[in-house]
Every structure is written in C-alpha cells, then in structure tokens.
Protein backbone atom coordinates (compact mmCIF):
# COMPACT_ATOMS: atom_id res chain seq x y z
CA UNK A 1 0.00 0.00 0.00
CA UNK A 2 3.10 2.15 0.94
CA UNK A 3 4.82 1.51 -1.87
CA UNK A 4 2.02 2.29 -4.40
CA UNK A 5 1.34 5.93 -3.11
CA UNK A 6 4.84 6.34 -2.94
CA UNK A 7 5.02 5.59 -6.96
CA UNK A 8 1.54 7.88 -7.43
CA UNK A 9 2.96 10.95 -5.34
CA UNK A 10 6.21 10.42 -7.62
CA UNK A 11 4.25 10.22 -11.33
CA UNK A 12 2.44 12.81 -10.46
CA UNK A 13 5.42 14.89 -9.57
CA UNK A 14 7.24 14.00 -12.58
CA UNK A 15 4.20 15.42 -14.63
CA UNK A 16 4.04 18.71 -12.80
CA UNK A 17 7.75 19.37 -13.13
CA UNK A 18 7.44 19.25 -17.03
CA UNK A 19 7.14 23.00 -18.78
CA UNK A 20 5.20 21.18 -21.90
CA UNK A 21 3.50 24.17 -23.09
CA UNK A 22 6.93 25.85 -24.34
CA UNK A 23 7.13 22.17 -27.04
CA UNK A 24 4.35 23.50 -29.00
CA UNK A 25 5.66 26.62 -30.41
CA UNK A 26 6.76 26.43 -33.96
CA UNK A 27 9.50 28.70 -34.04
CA UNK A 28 10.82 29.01 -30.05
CA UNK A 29 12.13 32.58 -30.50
CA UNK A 30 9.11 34.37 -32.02
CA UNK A 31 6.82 36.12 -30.44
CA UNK A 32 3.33 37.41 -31.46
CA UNK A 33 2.51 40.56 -30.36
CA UNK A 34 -1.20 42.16 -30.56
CA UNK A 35 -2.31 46.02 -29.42
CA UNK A 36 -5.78 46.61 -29.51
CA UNK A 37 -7.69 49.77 -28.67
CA UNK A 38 -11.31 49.75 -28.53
CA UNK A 39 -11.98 51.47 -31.66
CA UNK A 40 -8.23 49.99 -33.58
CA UNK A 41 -5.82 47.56 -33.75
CA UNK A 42 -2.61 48.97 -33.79
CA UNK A 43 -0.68 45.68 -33.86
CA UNK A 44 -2.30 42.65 -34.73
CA UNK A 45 -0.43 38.93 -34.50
CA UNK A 46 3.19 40.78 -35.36
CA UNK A 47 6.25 38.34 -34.87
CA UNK A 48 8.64 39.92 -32.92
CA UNK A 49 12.07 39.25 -31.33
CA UNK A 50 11.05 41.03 -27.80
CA UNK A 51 8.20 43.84 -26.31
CA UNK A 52 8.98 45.80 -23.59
CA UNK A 53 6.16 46.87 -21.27
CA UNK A 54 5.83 49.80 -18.39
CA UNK A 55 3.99 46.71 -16.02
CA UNK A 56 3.12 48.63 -12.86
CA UNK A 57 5.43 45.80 -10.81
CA UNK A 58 8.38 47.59 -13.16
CA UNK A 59 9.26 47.47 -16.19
CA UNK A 60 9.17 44.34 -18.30
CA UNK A 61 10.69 42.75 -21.44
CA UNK A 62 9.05 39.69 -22.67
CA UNK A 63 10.47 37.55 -25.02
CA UNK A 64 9.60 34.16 -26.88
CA UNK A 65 8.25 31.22 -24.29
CA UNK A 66 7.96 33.98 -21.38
CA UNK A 67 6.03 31.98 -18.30
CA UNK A 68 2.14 32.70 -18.78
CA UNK A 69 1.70 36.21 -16.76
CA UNK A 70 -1.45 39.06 -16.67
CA UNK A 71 0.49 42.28 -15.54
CA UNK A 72 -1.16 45.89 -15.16
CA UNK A 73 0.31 48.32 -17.35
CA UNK A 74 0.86 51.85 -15.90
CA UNK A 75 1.62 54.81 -18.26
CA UNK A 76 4.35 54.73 -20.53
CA UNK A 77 6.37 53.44 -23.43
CA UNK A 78 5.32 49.98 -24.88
CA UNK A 79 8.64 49.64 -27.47
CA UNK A 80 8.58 46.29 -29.72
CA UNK A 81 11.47 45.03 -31.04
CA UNK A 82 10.90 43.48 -34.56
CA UNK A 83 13.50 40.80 -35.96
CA UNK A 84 15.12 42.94 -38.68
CA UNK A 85 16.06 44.46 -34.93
CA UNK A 86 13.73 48.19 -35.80
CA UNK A 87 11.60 49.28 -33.23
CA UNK A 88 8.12 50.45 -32.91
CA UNK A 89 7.46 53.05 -29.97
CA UNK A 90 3.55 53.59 -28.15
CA UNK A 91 2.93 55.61 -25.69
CA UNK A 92 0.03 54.05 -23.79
CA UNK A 93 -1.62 55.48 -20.61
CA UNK A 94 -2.30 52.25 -18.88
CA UNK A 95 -3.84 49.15 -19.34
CA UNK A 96 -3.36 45.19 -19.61
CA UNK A 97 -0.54 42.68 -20.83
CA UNK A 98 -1.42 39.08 -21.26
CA UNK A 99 1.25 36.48 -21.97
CA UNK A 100 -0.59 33.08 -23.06
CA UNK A 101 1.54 29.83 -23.02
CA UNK A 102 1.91 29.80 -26.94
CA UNK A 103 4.41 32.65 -27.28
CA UNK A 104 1.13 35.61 -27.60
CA UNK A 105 1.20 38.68 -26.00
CA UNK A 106 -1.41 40.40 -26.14
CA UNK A 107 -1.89 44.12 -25.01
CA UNK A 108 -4.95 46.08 -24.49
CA UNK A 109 -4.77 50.00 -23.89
CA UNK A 110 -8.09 52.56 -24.14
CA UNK A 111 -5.39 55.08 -26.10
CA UNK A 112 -1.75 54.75 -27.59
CA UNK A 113 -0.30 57.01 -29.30
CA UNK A 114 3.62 57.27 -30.99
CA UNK A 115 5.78 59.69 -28.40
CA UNK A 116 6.14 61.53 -31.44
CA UNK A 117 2.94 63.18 -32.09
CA UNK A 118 3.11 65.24 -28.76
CA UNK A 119 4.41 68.48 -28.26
CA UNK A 120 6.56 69.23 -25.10
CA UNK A 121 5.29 72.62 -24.84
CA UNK A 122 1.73 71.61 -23.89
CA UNK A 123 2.86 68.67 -22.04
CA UNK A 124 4.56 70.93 -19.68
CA UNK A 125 1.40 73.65 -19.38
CA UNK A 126 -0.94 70.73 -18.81
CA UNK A 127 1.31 69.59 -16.41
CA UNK A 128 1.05 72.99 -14.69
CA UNK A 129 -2.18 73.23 -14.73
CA UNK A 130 -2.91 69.82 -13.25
CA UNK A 131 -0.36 70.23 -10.49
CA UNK A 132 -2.13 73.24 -9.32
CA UNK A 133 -5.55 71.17 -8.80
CA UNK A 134 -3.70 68.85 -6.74
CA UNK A 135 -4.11 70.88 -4.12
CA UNK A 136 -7.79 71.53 -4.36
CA UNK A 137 -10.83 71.35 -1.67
CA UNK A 138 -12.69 68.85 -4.10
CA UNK A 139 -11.35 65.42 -3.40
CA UNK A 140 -12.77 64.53 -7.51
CA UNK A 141 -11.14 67.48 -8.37
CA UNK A 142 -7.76 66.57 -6.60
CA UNK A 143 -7.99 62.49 -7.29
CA UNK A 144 -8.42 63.40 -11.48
CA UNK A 145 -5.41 65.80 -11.22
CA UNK A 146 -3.09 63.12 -9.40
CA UNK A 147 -3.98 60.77 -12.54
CA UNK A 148 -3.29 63.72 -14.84
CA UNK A 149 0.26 64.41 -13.28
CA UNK A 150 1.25 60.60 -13.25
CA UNK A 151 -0.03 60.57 -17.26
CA UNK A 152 1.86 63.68 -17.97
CA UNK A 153 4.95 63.14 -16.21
CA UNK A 154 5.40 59.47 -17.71
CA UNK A 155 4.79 61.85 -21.50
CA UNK A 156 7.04 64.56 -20.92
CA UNK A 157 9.88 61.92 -19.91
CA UNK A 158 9.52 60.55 -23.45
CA UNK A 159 7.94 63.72 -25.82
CA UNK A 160 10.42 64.04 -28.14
C-alpha cells in the first residue's frame, strides 16, 4: 500500500515538473505581439524578437516562451522590437498585458499614441495646470489631477 502511493505521489510529480507548453511553439524565439484599442488595432499577431512593457510591478521585457503572466500596465512606453532588430514606440496610458503559453502577448490599452505626435510645450502647461488642482478642496477634483500628473509626467519623460 506504501509503496504504491509512494510511486503515485512520484508520477504525479514528474508530470508537474514538465514546462510542456513551451514544445508546442513552432518557431521558439518568435513572439506574437497584438495592441488593440477599442476602436483599432494597432498591432495585430506581429512576430517579434522582444516587447517591452511599463507593467506597474516595473518594467518588463518579454520575449519568446515567457512563463504565462497578466500584468497591469501603468503609463508609458510599450517599445517592440521586430526581428530585422527596428523598433516600434507607443505611448500608452495604462492598461493590460497578457502572456498566453503559446508565445502571444497580447496588449490592451483605451489610447496609444507614438511619443512623437506630442508636443513638449503643452505637455509641460498641462502639467502645470494639473499640479495646481492637486491641491484643491474637491477630493474629484484633486484624485483626477493626481492621474493627470502621473499621465503627464510618464509623457514629458519621453515627448520628443
């Protein structure tokens, strides 16, 4: 009786130490990369060498076979590095970062933008702006602004 639990608990061990789902990937160092808006895709299915992601746990590159992981994204730059070894810059102001077992990311933002299409000069009198309603008597007032300031201070380190 011993003996055969002791051979169960070990098969059973055996078959959870196995990573399995990384076998099933055609080509082990590409990676399929998807960023959706609601109203676009931006990126749909791309095979890519690596993405890097502002996750709110820090920052994140994710290549080919990464482990299966949902992270947070706050604002930032999500950069993805094709295979010629060109890059592709977004500049998304949150959202979500699935990696599924088959070597897919998929991101999902509600706006992303390339760092290129803002001007510094009204980042930094937004940013004025909103840093002055920090300090207001309306908590709605104050609790938008903080977001604003965190948006706009992750664009103006990356407005070109």
């Amino acid at each position: 009786m011993f003996r055969q639990s002791l051979r169960t608990v070990s098969r059973s061990a055996r078959l959870v130490q196995r990573r399995t789902y990384a076998e099933a990937v055609s080509n082990p160092d590409i990676l399929k990369v998807s960023l959706a808006l609601p109203h676009e895709t931006l990126v749909n299915a791309q095979e890519v060498t690596q993405v890097n992601i502002p996750a709110v746990s820090g920052e994140m590159g994710i290549l080919a076979n990464h482990v299966p992981v949902v992270e947070q994204l706050k604002p930032g730059i999500v950069e993805i590095i094709e295979s010629s070894g060109t890059t592709k810059q977004f500049f998304v102001n949150g959202g979500f970062a699935t990696v599924q077992p088959d070597s897919k990311l998929n991101i999902t933002a509600i706006e992303a933008f390339t760092p290129d299409s803002f001007s510094p000069e009204a980042i930094k009198s937004q940013l004025t702006e909103a840093q002055k309603n920090l300090s207001s008597a309306d908590e709605a007032v104050a609790a938008e602004a903080a977001i604003e300031v965190e948006v706009l201070e992750a664009l103006a380190a990356v407005a070109k």
